[in-house]
N, C-alpha and C. Protein backbone atom coordinates (compact mmCIF):
# COMPACT_ATOMS: atom_id res chain seq x y z
N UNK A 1 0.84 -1.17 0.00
CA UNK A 1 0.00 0.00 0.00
C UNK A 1 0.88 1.24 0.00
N UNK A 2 1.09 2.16 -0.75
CA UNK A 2 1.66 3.41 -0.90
C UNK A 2 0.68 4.46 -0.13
N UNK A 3 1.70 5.13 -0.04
CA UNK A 3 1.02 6.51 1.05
C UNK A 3 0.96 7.80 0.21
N UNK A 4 0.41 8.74 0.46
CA UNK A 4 0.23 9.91 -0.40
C UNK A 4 1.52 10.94 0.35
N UNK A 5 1.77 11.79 -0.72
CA UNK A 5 3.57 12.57 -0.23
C UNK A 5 2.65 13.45 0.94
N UNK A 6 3.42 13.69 1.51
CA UNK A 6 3.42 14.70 2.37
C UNK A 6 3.24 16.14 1.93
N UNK A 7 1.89 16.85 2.58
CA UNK A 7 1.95 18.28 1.52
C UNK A 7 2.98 19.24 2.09
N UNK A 8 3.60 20.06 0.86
CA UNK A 8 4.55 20.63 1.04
C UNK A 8 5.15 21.90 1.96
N UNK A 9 5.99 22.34 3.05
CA UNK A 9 5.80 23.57 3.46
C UNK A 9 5.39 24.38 2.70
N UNK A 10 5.16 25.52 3.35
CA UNK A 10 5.02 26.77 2.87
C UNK A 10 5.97 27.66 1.62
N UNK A 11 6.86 27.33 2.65
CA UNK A 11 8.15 27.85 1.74
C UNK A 11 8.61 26.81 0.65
N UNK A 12 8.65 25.49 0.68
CA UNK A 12 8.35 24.94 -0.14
C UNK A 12 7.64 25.33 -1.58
N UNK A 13 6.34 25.48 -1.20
CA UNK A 13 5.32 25.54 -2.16
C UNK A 13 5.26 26.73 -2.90
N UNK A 14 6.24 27.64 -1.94
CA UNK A 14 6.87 29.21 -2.72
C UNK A 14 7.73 28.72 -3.97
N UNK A 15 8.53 27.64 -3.17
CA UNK A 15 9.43 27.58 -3.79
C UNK A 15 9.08 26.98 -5.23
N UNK A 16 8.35 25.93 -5.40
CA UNK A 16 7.76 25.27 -6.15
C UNK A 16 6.95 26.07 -7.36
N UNK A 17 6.05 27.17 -6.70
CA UNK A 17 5.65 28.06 -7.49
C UNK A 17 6.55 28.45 -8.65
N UNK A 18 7.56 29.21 -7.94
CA UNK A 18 8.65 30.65 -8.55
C UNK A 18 9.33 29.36 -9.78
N UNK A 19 9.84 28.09 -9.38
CA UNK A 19 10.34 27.34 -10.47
C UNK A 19 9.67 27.18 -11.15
N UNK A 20 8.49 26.91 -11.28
CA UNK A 20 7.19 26.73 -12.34
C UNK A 20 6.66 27.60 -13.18
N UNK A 21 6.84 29.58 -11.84
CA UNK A 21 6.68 30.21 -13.18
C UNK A 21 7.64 30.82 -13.88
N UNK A 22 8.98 30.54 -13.67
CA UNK A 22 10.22 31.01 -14.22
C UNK A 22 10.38 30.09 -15.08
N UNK A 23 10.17 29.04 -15.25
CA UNK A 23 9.86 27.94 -16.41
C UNK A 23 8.94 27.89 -17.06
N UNK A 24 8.26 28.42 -16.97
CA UNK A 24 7.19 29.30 -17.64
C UNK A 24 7.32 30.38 -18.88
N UNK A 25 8.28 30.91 -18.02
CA UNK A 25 8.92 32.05 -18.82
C UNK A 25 9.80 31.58 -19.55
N UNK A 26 10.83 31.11 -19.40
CA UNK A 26 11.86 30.64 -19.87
C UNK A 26 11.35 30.07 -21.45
N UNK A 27 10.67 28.64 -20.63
CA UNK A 27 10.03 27.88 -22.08
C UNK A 27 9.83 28.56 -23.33
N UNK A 28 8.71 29.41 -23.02
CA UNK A 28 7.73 30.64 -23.94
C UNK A 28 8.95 30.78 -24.22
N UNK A 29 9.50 31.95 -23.93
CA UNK A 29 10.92 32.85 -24.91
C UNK A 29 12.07 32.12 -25.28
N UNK A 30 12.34 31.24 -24.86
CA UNK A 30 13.72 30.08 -25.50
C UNK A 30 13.48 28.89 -26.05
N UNK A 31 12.11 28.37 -25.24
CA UNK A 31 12.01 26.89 -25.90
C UNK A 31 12.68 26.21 -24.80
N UNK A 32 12.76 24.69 -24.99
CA UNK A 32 13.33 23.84 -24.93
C UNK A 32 14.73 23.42 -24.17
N UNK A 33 15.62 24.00 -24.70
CA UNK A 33 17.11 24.09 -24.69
C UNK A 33 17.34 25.12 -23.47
N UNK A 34 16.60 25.11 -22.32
CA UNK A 34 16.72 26.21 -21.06
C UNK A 34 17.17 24.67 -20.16
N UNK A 35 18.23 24.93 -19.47
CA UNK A 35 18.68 24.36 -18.53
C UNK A 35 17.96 24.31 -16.85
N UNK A 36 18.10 23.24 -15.81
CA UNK A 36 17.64 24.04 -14.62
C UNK A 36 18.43 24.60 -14.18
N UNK A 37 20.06 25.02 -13.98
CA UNK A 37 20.41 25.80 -14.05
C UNK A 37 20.40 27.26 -14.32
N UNK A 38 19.75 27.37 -14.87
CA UNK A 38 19.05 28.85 -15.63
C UNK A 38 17.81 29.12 -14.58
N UNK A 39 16.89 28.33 -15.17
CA UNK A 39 15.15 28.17 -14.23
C UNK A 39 15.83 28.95 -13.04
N UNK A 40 16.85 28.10 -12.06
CA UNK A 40 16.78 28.04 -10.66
C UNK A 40 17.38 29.56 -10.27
N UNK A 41 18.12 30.05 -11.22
CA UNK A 41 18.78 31.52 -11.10
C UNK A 41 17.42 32.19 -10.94
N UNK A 42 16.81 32.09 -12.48
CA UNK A 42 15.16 32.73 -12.80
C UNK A 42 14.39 32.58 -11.55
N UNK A 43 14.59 31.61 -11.13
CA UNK A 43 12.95 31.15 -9.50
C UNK A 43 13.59 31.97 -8.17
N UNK A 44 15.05 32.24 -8.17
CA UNK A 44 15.75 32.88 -7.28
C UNK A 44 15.88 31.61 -6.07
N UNK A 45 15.97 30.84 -6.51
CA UNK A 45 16.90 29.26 -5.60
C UNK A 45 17.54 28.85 -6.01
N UNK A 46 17.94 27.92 -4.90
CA UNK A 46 19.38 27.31 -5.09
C UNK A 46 19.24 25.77 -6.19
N UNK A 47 20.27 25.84 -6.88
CA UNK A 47 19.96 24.58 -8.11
C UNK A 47 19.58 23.18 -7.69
N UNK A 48 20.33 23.21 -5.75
CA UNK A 48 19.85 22.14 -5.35
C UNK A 48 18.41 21.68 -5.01
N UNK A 49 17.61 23.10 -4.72
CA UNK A 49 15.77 23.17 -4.46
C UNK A 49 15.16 22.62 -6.21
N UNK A 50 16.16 22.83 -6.75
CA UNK A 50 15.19 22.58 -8.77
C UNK A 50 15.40 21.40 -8.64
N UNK A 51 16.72 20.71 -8.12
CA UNK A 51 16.73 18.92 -8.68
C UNK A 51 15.96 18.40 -7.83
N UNK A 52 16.13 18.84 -5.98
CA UNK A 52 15.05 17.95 -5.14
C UNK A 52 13.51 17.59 -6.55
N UNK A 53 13.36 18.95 -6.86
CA UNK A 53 11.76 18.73 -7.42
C UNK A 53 11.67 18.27 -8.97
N UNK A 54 12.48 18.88 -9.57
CA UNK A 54 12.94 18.32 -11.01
C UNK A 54 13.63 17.61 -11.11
N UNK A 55 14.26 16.08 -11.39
CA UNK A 55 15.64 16.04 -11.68
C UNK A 55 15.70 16.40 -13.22
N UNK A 56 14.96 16.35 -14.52
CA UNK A 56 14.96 16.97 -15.61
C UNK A 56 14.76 17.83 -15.84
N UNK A 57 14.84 18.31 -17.55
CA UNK A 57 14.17 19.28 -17.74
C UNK A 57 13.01 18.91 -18.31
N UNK A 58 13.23 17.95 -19.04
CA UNK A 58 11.43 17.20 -19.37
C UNK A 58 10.56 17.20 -18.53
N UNK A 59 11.04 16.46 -17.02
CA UNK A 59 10.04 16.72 -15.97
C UNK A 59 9.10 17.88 -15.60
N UNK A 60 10.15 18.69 -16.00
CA UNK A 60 9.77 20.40 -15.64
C UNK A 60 9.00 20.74 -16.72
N UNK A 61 9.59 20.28 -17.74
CA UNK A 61 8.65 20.66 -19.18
C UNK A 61 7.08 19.86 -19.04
N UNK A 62 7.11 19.02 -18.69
CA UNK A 62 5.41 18.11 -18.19
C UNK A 62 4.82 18.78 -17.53
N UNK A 63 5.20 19.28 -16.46
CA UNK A 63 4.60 20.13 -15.72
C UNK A 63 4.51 21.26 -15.99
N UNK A 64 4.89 22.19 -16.10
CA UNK A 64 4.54 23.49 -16.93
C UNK A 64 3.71 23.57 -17.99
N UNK A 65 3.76 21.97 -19.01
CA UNK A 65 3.01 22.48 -20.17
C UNK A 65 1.93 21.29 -20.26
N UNK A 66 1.50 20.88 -19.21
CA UNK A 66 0.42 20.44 -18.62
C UNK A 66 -1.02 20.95 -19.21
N UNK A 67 -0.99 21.77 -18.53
CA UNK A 67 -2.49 22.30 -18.66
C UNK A 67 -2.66 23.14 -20.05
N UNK A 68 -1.64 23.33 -20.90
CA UNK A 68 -1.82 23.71 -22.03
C UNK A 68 -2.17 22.77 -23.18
N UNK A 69 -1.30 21.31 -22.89
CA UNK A 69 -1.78 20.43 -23.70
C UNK A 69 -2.98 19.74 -23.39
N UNK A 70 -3.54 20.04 -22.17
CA UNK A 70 -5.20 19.88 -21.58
C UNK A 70 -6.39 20.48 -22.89
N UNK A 71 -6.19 21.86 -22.53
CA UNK A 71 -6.46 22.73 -23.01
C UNK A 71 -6.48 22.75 -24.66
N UNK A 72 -5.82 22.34 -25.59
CA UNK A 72 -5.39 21.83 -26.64
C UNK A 72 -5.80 20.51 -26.80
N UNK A 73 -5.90 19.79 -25.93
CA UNK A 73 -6.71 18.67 -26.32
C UNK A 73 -8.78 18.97 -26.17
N UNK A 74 -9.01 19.68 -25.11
CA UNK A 74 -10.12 20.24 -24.97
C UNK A 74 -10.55 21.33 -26.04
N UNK A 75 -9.69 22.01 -26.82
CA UNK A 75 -10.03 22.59 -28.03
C UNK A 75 -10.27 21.90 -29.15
N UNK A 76 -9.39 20.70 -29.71
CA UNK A 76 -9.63 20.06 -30.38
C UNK A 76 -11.23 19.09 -30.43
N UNK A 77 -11.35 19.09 -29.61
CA UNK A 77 -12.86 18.02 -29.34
C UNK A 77 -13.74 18.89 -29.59
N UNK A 78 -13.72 20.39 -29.08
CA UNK A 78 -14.54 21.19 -29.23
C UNK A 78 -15.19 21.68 -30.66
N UNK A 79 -13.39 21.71 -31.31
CA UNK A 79 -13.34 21.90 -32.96
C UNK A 79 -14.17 20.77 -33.49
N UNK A 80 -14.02 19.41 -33.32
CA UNK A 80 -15.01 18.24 -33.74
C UNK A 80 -15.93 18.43 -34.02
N UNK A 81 -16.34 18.77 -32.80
CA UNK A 81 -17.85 19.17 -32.18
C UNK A 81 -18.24 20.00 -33.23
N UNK A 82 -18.03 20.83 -32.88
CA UNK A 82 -18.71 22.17 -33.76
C UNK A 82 -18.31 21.93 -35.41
N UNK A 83 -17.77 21.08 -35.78
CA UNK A 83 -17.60 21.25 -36.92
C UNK A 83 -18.84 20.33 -37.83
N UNK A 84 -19.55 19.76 -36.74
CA UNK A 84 -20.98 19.32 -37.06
C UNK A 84 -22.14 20.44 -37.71
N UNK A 85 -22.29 21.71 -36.95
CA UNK A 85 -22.76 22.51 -37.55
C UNK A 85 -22.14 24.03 -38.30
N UNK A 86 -21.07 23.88 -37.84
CA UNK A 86 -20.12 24.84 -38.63
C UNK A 86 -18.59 24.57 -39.23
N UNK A 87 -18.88 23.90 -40.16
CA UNK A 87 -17.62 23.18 -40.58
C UNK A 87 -16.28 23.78 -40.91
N UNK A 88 -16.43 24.76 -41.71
CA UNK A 88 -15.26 25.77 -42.08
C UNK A 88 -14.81 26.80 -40.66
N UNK A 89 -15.76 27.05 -40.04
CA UNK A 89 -15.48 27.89 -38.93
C UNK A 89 -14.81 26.92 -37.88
N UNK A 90 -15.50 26.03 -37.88
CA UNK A 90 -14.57 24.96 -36.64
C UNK A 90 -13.26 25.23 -36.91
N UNK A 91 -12.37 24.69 -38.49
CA UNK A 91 -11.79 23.86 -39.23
C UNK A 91 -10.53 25.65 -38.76
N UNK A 92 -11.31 26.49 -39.35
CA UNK A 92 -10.21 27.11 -39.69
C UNK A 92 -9.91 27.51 -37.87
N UNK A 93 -10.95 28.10 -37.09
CA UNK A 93 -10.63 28.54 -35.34
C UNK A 93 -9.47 27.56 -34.98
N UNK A 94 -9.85 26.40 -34.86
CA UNK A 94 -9.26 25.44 -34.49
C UNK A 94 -7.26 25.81 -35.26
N UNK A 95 -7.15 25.89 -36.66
CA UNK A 95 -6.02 25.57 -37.29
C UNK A 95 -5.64 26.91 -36.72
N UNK A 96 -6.38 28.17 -36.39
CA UNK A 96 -5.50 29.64 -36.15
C UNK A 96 -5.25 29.30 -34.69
N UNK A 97 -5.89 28.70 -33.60
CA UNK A 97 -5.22 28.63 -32.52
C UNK A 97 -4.39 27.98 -32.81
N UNK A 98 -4.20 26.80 -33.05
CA UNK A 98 -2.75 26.18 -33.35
C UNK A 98 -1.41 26.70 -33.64
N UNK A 99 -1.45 27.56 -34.81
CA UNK A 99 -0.30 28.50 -34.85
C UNK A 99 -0.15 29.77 -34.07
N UNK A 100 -1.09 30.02 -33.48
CA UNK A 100 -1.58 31.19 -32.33
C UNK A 100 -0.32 30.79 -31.43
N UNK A 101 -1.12 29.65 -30.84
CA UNK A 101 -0.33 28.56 -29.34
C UNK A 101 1.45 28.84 -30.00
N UNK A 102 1.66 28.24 -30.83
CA UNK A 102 3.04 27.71 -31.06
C UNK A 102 3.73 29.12 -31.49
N UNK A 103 2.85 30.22 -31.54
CA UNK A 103 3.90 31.52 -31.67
C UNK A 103 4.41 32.24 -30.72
N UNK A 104 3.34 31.96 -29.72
CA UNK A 104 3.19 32.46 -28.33
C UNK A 104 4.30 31.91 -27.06
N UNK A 105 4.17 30.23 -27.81
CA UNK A 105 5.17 29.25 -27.10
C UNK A 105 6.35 28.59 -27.58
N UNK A 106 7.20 29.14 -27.51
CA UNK A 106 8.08 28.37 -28.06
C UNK A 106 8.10 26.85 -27.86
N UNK A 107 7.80 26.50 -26.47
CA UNK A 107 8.59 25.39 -25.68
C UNK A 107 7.30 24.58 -26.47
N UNK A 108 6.41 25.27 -26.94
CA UNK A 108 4.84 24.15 -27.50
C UNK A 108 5.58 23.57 -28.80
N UNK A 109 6.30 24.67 -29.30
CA UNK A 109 6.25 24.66 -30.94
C UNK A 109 7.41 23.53 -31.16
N UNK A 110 8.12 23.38 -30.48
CA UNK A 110 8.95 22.26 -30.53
C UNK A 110 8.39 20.92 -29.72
N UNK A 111 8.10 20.95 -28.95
CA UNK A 111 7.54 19.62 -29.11
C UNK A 111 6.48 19.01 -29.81
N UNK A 112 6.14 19.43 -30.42
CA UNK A 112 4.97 19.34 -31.91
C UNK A 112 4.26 18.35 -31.82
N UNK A 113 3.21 19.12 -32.22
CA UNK A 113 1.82 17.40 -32.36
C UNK A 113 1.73 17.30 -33.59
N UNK A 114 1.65 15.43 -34.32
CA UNK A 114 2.43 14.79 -33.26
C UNK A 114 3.91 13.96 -33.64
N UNK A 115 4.52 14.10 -32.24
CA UNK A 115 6.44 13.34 -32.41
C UNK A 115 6.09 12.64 -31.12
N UNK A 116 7.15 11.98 -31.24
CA UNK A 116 7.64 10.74 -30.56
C UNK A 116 7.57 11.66 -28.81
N UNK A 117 8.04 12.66 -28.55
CA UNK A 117 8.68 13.67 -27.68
C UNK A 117 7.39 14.27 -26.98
N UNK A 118 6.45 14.52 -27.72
CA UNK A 118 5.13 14.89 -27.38
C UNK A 118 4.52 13.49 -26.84
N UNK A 119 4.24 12.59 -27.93
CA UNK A 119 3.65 11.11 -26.83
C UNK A 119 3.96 10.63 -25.69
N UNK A 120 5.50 11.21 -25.26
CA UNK A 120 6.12 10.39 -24.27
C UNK A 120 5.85 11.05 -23.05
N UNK A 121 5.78 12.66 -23.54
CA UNK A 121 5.61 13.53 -22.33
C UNK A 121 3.80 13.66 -21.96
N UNK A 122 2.79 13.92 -22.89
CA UNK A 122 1.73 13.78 -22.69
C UNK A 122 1.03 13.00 -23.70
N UNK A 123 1.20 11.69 -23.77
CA UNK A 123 0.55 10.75 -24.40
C UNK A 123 -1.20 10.55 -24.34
N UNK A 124 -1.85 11.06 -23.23
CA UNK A 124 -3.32 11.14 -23.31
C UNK A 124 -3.36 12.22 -23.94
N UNK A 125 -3.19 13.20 -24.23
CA UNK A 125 -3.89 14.42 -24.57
C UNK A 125 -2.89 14.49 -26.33
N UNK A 126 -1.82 14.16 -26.54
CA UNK A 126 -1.35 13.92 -27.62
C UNK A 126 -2.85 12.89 -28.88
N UNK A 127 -3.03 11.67 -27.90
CA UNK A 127 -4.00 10.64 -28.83
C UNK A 127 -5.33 11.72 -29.12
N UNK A 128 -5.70 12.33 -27.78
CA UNK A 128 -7.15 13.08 -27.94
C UNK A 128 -7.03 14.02 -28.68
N UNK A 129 -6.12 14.95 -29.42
CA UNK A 129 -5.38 15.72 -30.42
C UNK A 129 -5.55 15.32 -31.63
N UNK A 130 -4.77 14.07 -31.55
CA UNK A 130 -5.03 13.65 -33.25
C UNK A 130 -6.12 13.06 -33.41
N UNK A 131 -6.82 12.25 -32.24
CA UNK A 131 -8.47 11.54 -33.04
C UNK A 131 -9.19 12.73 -33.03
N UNK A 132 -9.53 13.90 -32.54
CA UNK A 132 -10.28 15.02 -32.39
C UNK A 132 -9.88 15.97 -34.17
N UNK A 133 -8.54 15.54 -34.18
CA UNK A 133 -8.30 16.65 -35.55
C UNK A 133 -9.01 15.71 -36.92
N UNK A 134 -8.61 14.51 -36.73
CA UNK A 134 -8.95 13.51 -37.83
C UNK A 134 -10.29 13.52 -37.97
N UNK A 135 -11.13 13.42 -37.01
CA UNK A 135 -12.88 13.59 -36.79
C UNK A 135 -13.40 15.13 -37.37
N UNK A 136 -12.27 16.05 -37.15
CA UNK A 136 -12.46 17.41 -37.53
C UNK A 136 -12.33 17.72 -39.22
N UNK A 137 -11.64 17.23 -39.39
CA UNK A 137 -10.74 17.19 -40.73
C UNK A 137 -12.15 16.68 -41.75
N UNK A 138 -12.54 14.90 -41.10
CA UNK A 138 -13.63 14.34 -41.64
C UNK A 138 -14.83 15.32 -42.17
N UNK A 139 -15.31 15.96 -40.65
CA UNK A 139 -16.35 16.54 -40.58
C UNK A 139 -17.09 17.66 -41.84
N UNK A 140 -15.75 18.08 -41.72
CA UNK A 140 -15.26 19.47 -42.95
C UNK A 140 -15.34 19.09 -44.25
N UNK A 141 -14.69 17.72 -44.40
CA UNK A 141 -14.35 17.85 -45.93
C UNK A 141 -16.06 16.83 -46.34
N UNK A 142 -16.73 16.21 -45.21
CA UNK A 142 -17.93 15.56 -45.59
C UNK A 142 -19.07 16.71 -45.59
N UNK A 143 -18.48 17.29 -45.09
CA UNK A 143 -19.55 18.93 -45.61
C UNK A 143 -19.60 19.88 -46.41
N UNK A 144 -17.91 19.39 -47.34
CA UNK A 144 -17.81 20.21 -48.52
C UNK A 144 -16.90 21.41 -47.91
N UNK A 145 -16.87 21.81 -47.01
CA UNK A 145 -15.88 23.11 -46.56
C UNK A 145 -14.86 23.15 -46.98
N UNK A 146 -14.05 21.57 -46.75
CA UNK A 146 -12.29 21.76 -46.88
C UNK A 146 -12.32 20.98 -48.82
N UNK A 147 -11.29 20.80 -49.26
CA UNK A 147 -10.44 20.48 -50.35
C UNK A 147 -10.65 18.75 -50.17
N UNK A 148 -11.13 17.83 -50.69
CA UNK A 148 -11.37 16.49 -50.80
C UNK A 148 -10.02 15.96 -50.38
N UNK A 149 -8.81 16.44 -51.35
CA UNK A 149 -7.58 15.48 -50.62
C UNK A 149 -6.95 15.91 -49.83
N UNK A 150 -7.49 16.97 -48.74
CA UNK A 150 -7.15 17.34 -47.69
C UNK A 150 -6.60 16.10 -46.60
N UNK A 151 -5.50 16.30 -46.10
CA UNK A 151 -5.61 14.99 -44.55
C UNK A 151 -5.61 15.88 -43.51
N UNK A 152 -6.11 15.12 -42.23
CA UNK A 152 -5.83 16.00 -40.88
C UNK A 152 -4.05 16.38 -40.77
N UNK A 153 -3.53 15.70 -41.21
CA UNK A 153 -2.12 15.86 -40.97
C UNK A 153 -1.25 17.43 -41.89
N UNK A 154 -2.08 17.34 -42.68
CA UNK A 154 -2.21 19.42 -43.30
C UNK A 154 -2.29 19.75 -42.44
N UNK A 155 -2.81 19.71 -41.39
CA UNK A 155 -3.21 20.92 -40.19
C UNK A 155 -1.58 21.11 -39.92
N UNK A 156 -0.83 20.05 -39.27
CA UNK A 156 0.80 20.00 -39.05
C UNK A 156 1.46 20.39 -39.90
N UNK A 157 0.94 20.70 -41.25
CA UNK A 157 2.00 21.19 -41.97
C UNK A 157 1.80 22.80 -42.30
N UNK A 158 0.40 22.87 -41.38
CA UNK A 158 0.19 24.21 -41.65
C UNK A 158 0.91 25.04 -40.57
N UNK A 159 0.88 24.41 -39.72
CA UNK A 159 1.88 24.29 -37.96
C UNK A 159 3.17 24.77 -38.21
N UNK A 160 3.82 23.57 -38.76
CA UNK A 160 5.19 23.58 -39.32
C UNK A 160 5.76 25.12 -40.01
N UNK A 161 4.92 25.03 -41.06
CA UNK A 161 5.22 26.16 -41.93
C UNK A 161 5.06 27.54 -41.31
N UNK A 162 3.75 27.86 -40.51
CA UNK A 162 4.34 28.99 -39.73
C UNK A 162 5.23 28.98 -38.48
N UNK A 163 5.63 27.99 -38.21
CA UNK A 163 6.93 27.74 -37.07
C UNK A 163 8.30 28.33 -37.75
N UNK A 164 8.01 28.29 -39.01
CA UNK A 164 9.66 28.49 -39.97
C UNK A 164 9.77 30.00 -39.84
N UNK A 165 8.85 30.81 -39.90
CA UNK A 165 8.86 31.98 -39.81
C UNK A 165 9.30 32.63 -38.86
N UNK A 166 9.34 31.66 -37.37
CA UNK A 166 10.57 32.03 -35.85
C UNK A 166 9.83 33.19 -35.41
N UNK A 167 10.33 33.88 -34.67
CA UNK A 167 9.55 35.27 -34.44
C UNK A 167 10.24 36.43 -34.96
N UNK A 168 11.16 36.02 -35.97
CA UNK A 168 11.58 37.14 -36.60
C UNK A 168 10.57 37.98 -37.91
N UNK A 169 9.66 37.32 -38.05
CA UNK A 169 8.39 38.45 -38.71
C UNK A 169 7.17 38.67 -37.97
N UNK A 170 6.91 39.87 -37.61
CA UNK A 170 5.87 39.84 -36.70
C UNK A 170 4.85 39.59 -37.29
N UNK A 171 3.83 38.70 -36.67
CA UNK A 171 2.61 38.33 -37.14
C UNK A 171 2.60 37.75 -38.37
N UNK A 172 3.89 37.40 -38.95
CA UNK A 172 3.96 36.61 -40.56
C UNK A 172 3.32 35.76 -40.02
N UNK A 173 3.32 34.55 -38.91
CA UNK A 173 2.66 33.57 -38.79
C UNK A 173 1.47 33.53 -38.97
N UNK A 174 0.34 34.91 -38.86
CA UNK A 174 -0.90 35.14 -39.37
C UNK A 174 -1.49 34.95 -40.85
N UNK A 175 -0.37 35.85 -41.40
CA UNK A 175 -0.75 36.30 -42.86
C UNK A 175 -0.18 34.90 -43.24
N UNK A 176 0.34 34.09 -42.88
CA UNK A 176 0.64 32.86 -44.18
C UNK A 176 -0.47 31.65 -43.81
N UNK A 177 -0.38 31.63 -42.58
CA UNK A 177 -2.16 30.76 -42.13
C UNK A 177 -3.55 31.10 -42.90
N UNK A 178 -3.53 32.02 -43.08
CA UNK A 178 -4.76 32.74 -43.93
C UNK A 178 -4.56 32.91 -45.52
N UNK A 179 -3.01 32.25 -46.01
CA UNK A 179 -2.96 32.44 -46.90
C UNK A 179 -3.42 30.48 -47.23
N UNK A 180 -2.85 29.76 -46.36
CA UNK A 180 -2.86 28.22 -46.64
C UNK A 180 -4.06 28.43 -45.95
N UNK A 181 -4.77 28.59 -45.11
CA UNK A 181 -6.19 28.17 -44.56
C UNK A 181 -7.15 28.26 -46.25
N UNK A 182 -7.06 29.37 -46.70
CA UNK A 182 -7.45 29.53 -48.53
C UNK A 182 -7.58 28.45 -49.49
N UNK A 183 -6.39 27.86 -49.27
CA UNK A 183 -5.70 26.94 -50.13
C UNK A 183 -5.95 26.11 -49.86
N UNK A 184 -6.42 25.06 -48.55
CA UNK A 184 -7.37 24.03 -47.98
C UNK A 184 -8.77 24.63 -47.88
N UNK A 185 -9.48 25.46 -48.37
CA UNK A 185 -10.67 25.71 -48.20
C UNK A 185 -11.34 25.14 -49.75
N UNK A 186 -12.86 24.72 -49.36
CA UNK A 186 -13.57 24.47 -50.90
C UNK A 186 -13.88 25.57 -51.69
N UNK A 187 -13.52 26.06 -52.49
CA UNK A 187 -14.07 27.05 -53.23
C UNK A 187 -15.32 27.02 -53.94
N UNK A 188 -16.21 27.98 -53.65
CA UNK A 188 -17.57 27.74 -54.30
C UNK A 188 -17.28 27.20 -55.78
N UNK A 189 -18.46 27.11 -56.67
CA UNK A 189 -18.21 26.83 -57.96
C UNK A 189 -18.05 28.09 -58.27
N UNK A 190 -17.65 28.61 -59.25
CA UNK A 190 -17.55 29.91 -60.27
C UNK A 190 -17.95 29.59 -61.65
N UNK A 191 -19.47 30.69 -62.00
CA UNK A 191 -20.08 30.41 -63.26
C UNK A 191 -19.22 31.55 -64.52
């Protein structure tokens, strides 16, 4: 029989905070490649308080980007959903948060849905991602909205492609989403 941890001091749970939201920060503006070394300068503790609670940085990365890939999986279902009675509007909300998220986040945009790196770290909300986009994708193109040889996996390449853009053009990641959201859309007939 296992016992539940012990809840944390006070100062503890300060402490716990300030690493979480300095990894927070970090992630967003660098991505990935942030050390706890760094974090623990950023949280204003000692490197030995980051390993007690982290010994990775993946660890740290699970936890921080937790509730975003929640959230991202809860959008996606939503996109499903609605793409029952609004197919193009689901299709495209859904594809602009996506590159929204990953401009905003660095630390999102590299672990990408979906890789090997993303399953390992949040494997439930990774699967509810892609069956939610594939159901979405369906929904759209059985309603005529999207392009027939559309796949859900366009959505990732629509991902991809504004990821290339880095944040060295502001808001390019907009204007080229709206240029490919176009380009996967059905075009009426023209007489």
């Amino acid at each position: 029989m296992t016992s539940a941890a012990p809840p944390l001091r006070a100062d503890a749970q300060r402490n716990r905070a300030a690493i979480i939201s300095a990894a927070a920060a970090a992630f967003a503006a660098e991505g990935t490649n942030v050390n706890l070394e760094q974090v623990a300068g950023m949280a204003g503790v000692g490197v030995g308080t980051i390993y007690r609670r982290f010994a990775t940085v993946e660890a740290l990365l699970a936890v921080v980007l937790e509730t975003k890939m929640t959230d991202y999986a809860l959008r996606a279902e939503q996109a499903a959903a609605d793409a029952r009675d609004r197919p193009w509007e689901a299709f495209r909300d859904f594809a602009m948060y996506i590159v929204e998220q990953q401009a905003e986040n660095l630390a999102l945009a590299e672990i990408s849905i979906p890789s090997a790196r993303c399953d390992a770290l949040f494997p439930a909300q990774s699967h509810r991602i892609v069956t939610a986009s594939i159901l979405l994708v369906d929904r759209a193109k059985a309603a005529g909205a999207l392009r027939p040889d559309l796949e859900y996996r366009d959505l990732w390449l629509l991902k991809d492609a504004s990821a290339a853009l880095g944040r060295t053009t502001p808001d390019g990641w907009r204007r080229l989403a709206g240029y490919l959201l176009e380009a996967f859309r059905m075009s009426p007939p023209t007489d």
